[in-house]
N, C-alpha and C. Protein backbone atom coordinates (compact mmCIF):
# COMPACT_ATOMS: atom_id res chain seq x y z
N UNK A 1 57.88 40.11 82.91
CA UNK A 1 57.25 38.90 82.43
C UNK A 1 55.73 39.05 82.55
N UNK A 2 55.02 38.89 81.42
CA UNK A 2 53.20 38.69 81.60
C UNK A 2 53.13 37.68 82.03
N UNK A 3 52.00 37.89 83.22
CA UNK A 3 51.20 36.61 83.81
C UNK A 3 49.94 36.38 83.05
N UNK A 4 50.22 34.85 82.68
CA UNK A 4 49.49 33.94 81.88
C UNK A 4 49.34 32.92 82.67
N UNK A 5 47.60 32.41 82.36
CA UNK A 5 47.33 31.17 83.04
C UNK A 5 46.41 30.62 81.77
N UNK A 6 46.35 29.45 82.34
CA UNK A 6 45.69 28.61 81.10
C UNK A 6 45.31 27.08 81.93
N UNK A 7 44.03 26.96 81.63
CA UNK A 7 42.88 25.53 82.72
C UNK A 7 42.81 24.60 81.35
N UNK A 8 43.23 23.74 81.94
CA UNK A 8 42.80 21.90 81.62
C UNK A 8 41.89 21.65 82.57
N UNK A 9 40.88 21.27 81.63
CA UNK A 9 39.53 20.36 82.15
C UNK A 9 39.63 19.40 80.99
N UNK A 10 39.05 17.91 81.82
CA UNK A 10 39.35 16.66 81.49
C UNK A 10 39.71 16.37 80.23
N UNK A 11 41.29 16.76 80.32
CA UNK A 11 41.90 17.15 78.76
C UNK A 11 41.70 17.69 77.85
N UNK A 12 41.12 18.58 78.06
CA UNK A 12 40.73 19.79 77.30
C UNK A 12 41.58 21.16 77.74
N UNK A 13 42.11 21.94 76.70
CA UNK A 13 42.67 23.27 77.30
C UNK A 13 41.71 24.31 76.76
N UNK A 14 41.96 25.34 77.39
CA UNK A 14 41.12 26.78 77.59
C UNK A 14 41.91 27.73 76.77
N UNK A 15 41.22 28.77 76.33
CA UNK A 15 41.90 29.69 76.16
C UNK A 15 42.50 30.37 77.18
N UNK A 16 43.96 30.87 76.62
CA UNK A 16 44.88 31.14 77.72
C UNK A 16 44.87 32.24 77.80
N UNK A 17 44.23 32.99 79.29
CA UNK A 17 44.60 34.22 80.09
C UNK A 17 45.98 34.84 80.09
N UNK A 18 45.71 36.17 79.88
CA UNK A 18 47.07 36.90 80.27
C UNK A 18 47.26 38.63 80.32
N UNK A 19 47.83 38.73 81.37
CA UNK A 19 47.80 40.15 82.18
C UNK A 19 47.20 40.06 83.02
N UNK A 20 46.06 41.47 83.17
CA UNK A 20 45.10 41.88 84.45
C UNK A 20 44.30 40.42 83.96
N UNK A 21 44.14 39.94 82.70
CA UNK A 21 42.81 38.78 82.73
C UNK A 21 43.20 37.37 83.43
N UNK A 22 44.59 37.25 83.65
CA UNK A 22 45.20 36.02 83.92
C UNK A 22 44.43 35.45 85.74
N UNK A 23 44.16 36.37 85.82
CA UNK A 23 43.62 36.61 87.75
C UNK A 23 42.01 36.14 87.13
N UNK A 24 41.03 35.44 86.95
CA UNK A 24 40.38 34.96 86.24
C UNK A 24 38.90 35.51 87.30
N UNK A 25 39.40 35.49 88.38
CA UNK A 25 38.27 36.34 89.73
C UNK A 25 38.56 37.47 89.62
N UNK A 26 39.24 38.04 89.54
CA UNK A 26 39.65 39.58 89.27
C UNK A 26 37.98 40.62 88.36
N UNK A 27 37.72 39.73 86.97
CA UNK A 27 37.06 40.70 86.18
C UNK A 27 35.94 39.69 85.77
N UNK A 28 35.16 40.85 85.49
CA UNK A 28 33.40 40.39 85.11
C UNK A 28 33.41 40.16 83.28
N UNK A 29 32.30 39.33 83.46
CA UNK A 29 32.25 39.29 81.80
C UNK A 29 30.85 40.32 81.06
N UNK A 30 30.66 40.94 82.26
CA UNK A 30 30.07 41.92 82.21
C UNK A 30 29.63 42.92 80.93
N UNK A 31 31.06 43.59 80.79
CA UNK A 31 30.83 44.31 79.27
C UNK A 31 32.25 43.88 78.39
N UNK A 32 31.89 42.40 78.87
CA UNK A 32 32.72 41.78 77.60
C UNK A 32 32.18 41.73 76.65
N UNK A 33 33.15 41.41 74.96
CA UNK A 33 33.00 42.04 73.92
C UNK A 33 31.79 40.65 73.19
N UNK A 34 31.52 39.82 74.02
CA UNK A 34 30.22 38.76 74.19
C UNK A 34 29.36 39.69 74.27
N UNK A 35 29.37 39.85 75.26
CA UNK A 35 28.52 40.62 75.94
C UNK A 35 27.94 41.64 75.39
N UNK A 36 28.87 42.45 74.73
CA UNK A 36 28.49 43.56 74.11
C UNK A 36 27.47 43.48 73.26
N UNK A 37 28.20 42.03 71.72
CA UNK A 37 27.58 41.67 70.88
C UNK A 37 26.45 41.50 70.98
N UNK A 38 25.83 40.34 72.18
CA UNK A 38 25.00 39.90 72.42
C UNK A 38 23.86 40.73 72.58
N UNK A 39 24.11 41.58 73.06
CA UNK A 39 23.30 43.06 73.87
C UNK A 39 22.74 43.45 72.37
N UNK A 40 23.75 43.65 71.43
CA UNK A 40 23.12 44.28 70.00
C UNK A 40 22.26 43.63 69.17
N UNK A 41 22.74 42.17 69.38
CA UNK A 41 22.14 41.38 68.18
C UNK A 41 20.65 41.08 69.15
N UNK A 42 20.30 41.14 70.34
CA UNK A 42 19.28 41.00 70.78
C UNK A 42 18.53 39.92 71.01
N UNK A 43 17.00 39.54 70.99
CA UNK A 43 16.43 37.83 71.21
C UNK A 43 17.04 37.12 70.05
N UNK A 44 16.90 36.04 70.13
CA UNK A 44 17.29 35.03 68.89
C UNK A 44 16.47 35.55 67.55
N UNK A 45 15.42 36.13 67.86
CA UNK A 45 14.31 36.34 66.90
C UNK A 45 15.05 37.12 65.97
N UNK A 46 15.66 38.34 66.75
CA UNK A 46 16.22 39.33 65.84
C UNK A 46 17.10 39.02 65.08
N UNK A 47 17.51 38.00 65.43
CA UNK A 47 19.26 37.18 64.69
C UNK A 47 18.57 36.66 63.26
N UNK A 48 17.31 35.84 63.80
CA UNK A 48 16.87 35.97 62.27
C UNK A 48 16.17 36.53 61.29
N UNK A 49 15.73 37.95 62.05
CA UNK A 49 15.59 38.76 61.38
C UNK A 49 16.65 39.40 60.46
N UNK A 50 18.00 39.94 61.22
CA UNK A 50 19.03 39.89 60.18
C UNK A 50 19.47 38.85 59.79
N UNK A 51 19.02 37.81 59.61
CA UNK A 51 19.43 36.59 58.44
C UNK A 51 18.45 36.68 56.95
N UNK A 52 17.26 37.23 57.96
CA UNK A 52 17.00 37.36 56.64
C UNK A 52 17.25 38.79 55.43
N UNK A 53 17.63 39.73 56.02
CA UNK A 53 18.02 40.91 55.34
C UNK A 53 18.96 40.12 54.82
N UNK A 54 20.42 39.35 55.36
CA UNK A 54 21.38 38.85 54.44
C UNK A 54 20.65 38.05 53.24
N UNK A 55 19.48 37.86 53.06
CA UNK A 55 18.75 36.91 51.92
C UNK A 55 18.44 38.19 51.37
N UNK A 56 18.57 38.85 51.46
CA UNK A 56 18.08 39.94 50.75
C UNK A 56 16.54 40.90 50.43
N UNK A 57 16.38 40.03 51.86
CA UNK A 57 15.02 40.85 52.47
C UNK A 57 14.90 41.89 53.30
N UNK A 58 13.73 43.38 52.53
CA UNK A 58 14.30 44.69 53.15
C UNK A 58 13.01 45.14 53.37
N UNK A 59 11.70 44.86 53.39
CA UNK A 59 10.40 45.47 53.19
C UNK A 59 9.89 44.46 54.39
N UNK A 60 9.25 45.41 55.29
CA UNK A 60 8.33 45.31 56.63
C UNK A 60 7.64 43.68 56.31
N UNK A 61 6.75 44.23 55.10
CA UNK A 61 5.68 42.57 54.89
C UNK A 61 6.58 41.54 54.74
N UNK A 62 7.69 41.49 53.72
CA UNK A 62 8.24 40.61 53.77
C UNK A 62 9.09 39.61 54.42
N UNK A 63 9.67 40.33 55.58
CA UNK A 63 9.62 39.87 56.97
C UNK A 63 8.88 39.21 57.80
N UNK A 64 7.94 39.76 57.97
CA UNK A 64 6.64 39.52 58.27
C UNK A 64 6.72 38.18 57.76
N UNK A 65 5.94 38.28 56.21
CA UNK A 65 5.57 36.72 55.62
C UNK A 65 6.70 35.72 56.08
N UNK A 66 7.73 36.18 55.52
CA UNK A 66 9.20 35.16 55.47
C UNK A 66 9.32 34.31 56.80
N UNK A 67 9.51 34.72 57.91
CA UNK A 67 9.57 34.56 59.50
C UNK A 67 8.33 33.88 59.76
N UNK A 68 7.32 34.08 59.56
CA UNK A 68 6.17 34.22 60.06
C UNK A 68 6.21 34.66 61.29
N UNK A 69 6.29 35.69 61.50
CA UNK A 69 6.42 36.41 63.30
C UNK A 69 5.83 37.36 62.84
N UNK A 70 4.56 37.77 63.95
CA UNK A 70 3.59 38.93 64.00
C UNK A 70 4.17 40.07 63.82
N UNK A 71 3.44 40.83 63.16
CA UNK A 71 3.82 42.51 62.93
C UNK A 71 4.45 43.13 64.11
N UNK A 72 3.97 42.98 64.85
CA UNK A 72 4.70 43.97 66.37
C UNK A 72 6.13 43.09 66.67
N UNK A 73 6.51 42.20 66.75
CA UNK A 73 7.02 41.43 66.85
C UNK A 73 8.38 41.75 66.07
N UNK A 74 8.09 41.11 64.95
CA UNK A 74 9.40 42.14 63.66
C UNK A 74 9.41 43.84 63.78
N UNK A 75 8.41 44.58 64.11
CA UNK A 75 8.79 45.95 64.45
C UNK A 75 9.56 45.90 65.31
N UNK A 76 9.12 45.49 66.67
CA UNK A 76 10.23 45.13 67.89
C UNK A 76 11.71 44.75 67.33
N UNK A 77 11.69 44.00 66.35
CA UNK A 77 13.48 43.87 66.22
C UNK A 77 13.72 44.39 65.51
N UNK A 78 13.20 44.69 64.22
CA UNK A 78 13.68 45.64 62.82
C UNK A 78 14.44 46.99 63.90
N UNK A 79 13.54 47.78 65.29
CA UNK A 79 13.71 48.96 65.93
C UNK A 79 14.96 48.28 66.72
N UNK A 80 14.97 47.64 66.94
CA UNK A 80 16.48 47.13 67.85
C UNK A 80 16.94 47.09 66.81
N UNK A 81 17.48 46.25 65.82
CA UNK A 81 18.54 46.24 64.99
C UNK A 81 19.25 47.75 64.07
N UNK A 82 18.03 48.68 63.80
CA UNK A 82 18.29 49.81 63.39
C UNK A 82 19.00 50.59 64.56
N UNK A 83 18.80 50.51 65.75
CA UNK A 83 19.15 51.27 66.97
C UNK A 83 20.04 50.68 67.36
N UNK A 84 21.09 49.55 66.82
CA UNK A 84 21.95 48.72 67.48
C UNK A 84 22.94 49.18 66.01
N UNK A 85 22.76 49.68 64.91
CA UNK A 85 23.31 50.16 63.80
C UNK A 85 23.45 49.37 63.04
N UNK A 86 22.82 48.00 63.15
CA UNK A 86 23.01 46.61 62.40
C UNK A 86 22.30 46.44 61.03
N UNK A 87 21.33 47.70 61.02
CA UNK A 87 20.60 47.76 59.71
C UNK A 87 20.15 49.42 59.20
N UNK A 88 19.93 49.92 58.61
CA UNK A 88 19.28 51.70 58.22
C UNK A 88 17.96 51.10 58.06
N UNK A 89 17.18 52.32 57.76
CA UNK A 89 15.62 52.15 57.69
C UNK A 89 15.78 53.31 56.70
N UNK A 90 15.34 52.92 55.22
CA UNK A 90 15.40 53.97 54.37
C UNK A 90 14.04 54.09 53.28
N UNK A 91 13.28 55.54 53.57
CA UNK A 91 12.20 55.91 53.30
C UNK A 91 11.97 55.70 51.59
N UNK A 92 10.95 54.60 51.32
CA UNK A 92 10.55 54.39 50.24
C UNK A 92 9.12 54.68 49.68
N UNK A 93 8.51 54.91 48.32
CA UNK A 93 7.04 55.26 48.15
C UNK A 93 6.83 54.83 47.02
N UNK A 94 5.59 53.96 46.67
CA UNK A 94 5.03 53.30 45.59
C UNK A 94 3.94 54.36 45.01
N UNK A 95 4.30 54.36 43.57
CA UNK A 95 2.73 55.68 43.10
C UNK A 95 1.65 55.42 43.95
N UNK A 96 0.72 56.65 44.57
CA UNK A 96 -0.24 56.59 45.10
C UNK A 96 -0.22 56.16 46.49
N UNK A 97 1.36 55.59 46.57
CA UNK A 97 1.19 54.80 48.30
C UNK A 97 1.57 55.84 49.35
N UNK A 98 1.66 55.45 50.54
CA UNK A 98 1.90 56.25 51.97
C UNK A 98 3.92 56.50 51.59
N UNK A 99 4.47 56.82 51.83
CA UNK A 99 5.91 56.35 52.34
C UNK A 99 5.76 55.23 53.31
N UNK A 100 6.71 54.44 53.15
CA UNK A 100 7.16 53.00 53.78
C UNK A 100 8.59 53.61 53.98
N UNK A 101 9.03 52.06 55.08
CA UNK A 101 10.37 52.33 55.06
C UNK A 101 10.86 50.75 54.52
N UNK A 102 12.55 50.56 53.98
CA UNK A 102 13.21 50.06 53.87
C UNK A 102 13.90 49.47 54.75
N UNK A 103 14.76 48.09 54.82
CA UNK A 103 15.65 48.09 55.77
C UNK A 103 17.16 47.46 55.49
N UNK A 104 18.17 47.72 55.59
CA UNK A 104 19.34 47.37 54.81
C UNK A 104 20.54 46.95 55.42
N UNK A 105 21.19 46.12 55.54
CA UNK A 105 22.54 45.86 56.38
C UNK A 105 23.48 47.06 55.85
N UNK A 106 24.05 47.53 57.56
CA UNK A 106 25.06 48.58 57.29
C UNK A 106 26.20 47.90 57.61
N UNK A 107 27.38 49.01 57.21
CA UNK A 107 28.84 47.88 57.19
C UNK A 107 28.84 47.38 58.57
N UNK A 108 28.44 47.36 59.38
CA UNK A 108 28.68 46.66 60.90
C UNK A 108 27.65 46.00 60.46
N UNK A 109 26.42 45.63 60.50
CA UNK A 109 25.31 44.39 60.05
C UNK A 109 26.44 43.39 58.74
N UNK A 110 27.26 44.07 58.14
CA UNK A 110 27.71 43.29 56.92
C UNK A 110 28.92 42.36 57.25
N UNK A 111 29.24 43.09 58.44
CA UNK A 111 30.66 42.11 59.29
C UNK A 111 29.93 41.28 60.27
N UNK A 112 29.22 41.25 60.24
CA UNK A 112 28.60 39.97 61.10
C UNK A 112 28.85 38.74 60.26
N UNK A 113 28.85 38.92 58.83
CA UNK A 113 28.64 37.62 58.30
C UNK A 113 29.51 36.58 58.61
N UNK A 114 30.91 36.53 58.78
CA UNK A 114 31.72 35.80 59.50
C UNK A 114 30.61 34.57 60.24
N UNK A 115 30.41 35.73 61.54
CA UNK A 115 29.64 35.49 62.67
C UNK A 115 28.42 34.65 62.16
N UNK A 116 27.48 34.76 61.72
CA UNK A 116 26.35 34.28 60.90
C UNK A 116 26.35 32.76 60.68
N UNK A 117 27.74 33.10 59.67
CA UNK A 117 28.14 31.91 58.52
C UNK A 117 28.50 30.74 59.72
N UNK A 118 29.30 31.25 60.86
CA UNK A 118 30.17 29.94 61.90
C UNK A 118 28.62 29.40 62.82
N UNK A 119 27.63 30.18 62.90
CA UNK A 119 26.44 29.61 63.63
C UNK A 119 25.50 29.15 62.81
N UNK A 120 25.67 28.90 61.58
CA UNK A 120 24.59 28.14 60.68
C UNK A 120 25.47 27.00 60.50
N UNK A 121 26.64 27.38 59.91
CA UNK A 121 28.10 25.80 59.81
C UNK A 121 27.57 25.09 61.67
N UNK A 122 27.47 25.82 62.72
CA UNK A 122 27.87 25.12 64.06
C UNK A 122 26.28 24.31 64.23
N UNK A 123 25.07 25.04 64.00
CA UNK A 123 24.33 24.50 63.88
C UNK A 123 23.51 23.34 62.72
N UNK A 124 24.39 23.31 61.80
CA UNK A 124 24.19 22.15 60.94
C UNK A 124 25.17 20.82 61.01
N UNK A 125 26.10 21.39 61.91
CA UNK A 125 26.70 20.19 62.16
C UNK A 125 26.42 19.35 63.30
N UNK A 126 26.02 20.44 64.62
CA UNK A 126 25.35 19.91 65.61
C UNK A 126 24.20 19.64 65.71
N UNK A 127 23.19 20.17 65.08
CA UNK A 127 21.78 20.49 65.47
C UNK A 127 20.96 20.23 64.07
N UNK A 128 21.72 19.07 63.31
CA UNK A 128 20.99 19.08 61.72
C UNK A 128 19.08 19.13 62.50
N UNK A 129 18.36 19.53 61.59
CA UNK A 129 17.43 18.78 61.61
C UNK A 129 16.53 17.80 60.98
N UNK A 130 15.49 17.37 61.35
CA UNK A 130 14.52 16.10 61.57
C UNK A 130 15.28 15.45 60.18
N UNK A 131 15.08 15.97 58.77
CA UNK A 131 15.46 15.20 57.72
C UNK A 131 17.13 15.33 57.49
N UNK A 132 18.31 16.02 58.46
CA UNK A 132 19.26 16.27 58.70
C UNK A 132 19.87 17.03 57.90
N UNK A 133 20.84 17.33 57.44
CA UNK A 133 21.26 19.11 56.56
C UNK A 133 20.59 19.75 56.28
N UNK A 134 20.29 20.89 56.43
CA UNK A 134 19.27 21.51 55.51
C UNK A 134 20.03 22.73 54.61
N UNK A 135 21.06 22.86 54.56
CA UNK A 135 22.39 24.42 54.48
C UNK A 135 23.24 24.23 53.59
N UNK A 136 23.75 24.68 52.33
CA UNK A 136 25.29 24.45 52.22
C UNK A 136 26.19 26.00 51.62
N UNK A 137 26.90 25.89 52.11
CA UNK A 137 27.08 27.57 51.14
C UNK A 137 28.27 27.16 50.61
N UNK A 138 28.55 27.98 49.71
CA UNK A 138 29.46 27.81 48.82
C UNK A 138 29.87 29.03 47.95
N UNK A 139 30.62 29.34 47.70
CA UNK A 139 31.37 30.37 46.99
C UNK A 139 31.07 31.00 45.76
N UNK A 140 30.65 31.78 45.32
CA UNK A 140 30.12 31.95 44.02
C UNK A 140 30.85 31.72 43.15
N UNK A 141 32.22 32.20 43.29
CA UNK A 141 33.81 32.04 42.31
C UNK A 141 34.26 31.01 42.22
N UNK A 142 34.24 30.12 42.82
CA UNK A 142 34.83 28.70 42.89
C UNK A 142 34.03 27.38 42.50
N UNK A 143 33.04 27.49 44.20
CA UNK A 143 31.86 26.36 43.39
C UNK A 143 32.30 25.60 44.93
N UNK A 144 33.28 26.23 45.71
CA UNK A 144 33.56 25.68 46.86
C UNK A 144 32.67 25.89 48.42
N UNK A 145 32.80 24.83 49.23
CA UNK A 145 32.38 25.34 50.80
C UNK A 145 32.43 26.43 51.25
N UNK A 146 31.80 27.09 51.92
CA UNK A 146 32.42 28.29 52.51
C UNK A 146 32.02 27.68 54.07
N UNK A 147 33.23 28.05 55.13
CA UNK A 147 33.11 27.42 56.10
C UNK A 147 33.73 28.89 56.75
N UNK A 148 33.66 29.07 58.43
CA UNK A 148 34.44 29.90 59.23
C UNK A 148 35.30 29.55 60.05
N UNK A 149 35.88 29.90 59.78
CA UNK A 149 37.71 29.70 60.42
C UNK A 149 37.83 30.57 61.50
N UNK A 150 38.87 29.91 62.36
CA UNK A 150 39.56 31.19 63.16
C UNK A 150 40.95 31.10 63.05
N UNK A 151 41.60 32.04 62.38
CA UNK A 151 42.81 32.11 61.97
C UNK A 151 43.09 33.58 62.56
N UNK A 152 44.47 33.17 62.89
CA UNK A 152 45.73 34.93 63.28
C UNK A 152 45.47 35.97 61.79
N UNK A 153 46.05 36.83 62.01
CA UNK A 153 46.21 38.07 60.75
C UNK A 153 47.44 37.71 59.85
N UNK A 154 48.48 36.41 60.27
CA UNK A 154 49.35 35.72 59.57
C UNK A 154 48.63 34.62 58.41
N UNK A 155 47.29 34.41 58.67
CA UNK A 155 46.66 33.44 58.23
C UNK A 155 46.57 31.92 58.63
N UNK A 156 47.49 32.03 59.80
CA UNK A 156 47.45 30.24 60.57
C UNK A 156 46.04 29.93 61.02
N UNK A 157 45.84 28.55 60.87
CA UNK A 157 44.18 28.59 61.36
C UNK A 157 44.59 28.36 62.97
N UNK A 158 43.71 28.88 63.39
CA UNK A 158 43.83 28.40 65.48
C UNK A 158 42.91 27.70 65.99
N UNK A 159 43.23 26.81 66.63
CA UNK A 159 42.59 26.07 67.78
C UNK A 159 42.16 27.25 68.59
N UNK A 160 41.38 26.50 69.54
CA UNK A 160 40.98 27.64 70.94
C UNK A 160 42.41 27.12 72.10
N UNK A 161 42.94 26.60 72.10
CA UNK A 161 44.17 25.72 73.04
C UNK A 161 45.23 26.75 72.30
N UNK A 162 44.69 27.81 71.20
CA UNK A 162 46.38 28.50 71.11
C UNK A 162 46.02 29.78 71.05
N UNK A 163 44.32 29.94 71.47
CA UNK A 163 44.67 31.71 71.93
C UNK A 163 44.73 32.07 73.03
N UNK A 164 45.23 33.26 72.91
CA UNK A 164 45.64 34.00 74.43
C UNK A 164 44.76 34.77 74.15
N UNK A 165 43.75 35.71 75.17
CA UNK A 165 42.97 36.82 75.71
C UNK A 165 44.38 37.51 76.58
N UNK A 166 44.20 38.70 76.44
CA UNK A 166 45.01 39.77 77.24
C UNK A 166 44.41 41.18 76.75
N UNK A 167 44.83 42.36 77.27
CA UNK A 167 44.86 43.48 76.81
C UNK A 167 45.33 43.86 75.38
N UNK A 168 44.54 44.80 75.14
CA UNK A 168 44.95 45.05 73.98
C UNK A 168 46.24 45.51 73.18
N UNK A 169 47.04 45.50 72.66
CA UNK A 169 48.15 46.05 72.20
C UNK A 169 48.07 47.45 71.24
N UNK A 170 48.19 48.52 72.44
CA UNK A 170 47.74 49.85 71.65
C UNK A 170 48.36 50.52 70.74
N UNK A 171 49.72 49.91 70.24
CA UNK A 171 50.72 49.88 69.14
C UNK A 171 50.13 49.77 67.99
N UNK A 172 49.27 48.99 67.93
CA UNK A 172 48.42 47.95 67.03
C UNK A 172 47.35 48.75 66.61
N UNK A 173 46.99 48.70 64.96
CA UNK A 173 45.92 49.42 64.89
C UNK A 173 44.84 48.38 64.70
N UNK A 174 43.30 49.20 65.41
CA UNK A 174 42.50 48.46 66.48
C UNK A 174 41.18 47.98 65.28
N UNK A 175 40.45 47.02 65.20
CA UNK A 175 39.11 46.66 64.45
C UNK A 175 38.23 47.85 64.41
N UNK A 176 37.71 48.25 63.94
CA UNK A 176 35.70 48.85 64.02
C UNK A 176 35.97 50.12 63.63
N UNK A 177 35.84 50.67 64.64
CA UNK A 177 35.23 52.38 64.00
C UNK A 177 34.29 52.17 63.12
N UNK A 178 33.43 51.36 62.99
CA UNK A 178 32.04 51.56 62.19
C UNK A 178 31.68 52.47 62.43
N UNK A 179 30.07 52.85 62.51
CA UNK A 179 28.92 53.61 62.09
C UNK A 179 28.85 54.16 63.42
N UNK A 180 27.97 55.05 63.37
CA UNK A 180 28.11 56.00 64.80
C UNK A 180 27.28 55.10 66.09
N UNK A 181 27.08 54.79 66.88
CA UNK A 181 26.97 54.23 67.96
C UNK A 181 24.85 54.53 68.05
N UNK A 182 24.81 53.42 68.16
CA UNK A 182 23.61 53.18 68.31
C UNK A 182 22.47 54.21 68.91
N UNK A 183 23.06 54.87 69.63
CA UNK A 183 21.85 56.34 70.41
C UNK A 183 22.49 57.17 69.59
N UNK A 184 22.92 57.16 68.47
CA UNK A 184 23.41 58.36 68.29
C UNK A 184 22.77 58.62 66.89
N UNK A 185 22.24 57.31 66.56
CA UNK A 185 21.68 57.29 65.33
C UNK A 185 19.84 57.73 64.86
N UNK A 186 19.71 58.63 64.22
CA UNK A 186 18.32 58.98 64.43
C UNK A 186 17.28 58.06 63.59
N UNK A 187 17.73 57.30 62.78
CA UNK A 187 16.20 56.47 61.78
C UNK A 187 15.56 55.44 63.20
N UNK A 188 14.66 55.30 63.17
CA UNK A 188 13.90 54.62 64.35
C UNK A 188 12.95 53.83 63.18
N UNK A 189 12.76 52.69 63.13
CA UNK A 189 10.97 52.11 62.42
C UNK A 189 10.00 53.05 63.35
N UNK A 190 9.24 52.84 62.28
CA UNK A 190 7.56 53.38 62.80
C UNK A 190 7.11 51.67 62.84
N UNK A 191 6.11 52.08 63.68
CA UNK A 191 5.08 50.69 64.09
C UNK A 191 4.35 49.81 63.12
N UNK A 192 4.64 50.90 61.51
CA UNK A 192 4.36 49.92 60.76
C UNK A 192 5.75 49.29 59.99
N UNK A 193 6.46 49.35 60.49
CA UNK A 193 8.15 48.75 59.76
C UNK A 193 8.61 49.82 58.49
């Protein structure tokens, strides 16, 4: 039998523990898969730095302008996000100009969007601001909402009161294998993006 536990706070349920995680003192959240994320996607700054590559912004200045955040500043994250594999840096040249670089969501920067989409939906519902909505997305094919769900691989949508955390099921074939791992990758920005 797996040991599963699961906390009610003032009628509220938790996601439900189970296995080695069910012992809830047992393990750190350390290099949990939070954790992990978090580590990649970096200050908040950088988050919208790749928001704005999803707009389809890829050139140093335009960052720059778009954000309004100082040059060193967007170098600082453009170099984290390329080194976290969340974006390439790809060498471009205008007649007569220096080489520049580019910057581009790679398929791991492109699976974030999920992620993206549920913190612009979470923050427009919680956090409208001063003149209240400012967001709506919608589907190009339809003409519909696009909202983020959390649904099983059956397609049921889930509450947080009906997942379980446990070990992984190594039967099961596993998410990612993206792009090669962040030190392993050689494009770096230069200091001018």
């Amino acid at each position: 039998m797996v040991k599963r536990s699961q906390k009610v706070y003032s009628g509220r349920v938790t996601i439900a523990l189970e296995g080695h995680f069910a012992d809830r003192d047992a393990w750190s959240m350390q290099n949990c898969p939070v954790a992990r994320t978090l580590a990649a996607l970096g200050p908040p700054s950088a988050v919208l730095v790749l928001s704005e590559a999803y707009f389809g912004t890829n050139r140093f200045g335009d960052f720059v302008r778009n954000l309004a955040m100082t040059e060193s500043a967007v170098t600082a994250r453009l170099r984290h996000l390329v080194k976290a594999g969340l974006l390439s840096r790809e060498p471009y040249q205008e007649p007569g100009q220096r080489t520049r670089y580019e910057y581009h969501l790679t398929k791991m920067g492109q699976d974030l969007a999920p992620t993206l989409v549920g913190l612009m939906e979470w923050g427009e519902t919680y956090l409208p601001g001063d003149e209240g909505r400012q967001v709506r997305l919608t589907h190009a094919g339809c003409g519909k909402a696009v909202t983020s769900q959390v649904r099983c691989a059956d397609g049921h949508d889930v509450g947080v009161d009906e997942i379980i955390m446990g070990p992984p099921n190594l039967d099961e074939p596993q998410n990612g294998g993206g792009p090669a791992r962040a030190d392993q990758t050689a494009d770096r920005p230069s200091d001018d993006g």
